[in-house]
Protein backbone atom coordinates (compact mmCIF):
# COMPACT_ATOMS: atom_id res chain seq x y z
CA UNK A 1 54.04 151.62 101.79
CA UNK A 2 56.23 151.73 104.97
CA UNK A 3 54.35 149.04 107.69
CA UNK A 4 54.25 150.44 111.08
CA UNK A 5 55.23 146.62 112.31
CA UNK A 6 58.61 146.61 111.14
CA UNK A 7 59.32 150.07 113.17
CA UNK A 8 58.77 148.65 116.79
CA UNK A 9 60.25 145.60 118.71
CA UNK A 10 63.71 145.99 117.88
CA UNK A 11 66.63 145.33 120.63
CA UNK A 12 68.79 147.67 122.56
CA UNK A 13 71.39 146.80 120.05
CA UNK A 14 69.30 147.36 117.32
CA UNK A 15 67.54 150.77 118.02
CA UNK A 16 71.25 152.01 119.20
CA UNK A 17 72.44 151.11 115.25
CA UNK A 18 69.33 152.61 114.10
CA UNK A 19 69.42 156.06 115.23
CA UNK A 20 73.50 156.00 113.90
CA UNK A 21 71.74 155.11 111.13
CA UNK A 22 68.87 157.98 111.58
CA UNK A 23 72.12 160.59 112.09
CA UNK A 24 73.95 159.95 108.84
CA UNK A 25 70.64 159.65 106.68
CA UNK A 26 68.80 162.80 108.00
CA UNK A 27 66.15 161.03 110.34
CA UNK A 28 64.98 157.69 108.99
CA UNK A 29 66.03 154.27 108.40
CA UNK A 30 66.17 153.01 105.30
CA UNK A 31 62.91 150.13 105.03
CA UNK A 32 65.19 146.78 103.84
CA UNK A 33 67.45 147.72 106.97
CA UNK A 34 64.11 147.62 109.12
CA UNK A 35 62.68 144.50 106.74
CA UNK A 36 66.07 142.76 107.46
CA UNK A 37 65.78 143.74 111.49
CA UNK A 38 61.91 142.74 112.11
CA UNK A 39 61.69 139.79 114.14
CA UNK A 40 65.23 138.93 113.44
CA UNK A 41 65.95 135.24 114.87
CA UNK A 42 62.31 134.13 112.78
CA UNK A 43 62.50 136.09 109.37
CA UNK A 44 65.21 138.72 108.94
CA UNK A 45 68.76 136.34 109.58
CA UNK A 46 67.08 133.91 106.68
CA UNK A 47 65.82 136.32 104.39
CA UNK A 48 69.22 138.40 104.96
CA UNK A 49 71.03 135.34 103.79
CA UNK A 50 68.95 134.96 100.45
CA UNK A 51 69.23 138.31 99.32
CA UNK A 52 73.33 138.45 100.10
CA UNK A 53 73.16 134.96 98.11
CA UNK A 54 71.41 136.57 95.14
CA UNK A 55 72.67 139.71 94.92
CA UNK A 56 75.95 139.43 95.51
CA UNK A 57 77.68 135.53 95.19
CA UNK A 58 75.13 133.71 92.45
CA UNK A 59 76.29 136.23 89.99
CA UNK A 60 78.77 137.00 86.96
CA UNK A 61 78.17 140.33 87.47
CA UNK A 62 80.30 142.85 89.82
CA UNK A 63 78.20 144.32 92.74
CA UNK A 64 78.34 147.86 91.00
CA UNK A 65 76.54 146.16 88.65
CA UNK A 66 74.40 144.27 90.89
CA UNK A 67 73.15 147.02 92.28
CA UNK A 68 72.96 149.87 89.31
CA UNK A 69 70.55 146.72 87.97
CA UNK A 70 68.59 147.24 91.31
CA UNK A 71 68.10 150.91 90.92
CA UNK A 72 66.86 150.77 87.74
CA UNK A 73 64.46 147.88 88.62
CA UNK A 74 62.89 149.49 91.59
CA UNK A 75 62.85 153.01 89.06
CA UNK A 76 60.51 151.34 86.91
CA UNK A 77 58.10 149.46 89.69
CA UNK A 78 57.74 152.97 91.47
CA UNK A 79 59.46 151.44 94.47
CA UNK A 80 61.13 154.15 96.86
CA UNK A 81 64.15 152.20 98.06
């Protein structure tokens, strides 16, 4: 389910990174880069922080890893990204 919230209110700076990020994925923005950018200063900067924590420095495991884990995760729940 993509919420229509997390598509508006965005910054200069952050709608000019979006649509560079709209040209080199074919016209949409990936939904944890808009989940990460929604009302940045209250939610996204924290949340940001706890996923780089988890995913990438609480771990024995290299990224590759990391994130082939992640694929196969979000495979099995049905989850698009």
């Amino acid at each position: 389910m993509r919420l229509k919230n997390v598509e508006t209110g965005h910054n200069a700076i952050q709608k000019q990174k979006f649509e560079a990020i709209k040209a080199r994925l074919g016209g949409r923005v990936p939904d944890p880069i808009l989940t990460f950018s929604y009302r940045r200063d209250f939610f996204g900067k924290y949340f940001a922080a706890c996923y780089h924590e988890a995913m990438r420095l609480s771990s024995e495991w290299r990224i590759g890893e990391v994130e082939l884990f992640a694929v196969f995760v979000s495979k099995q729940n049905q989850c698009k990204y």
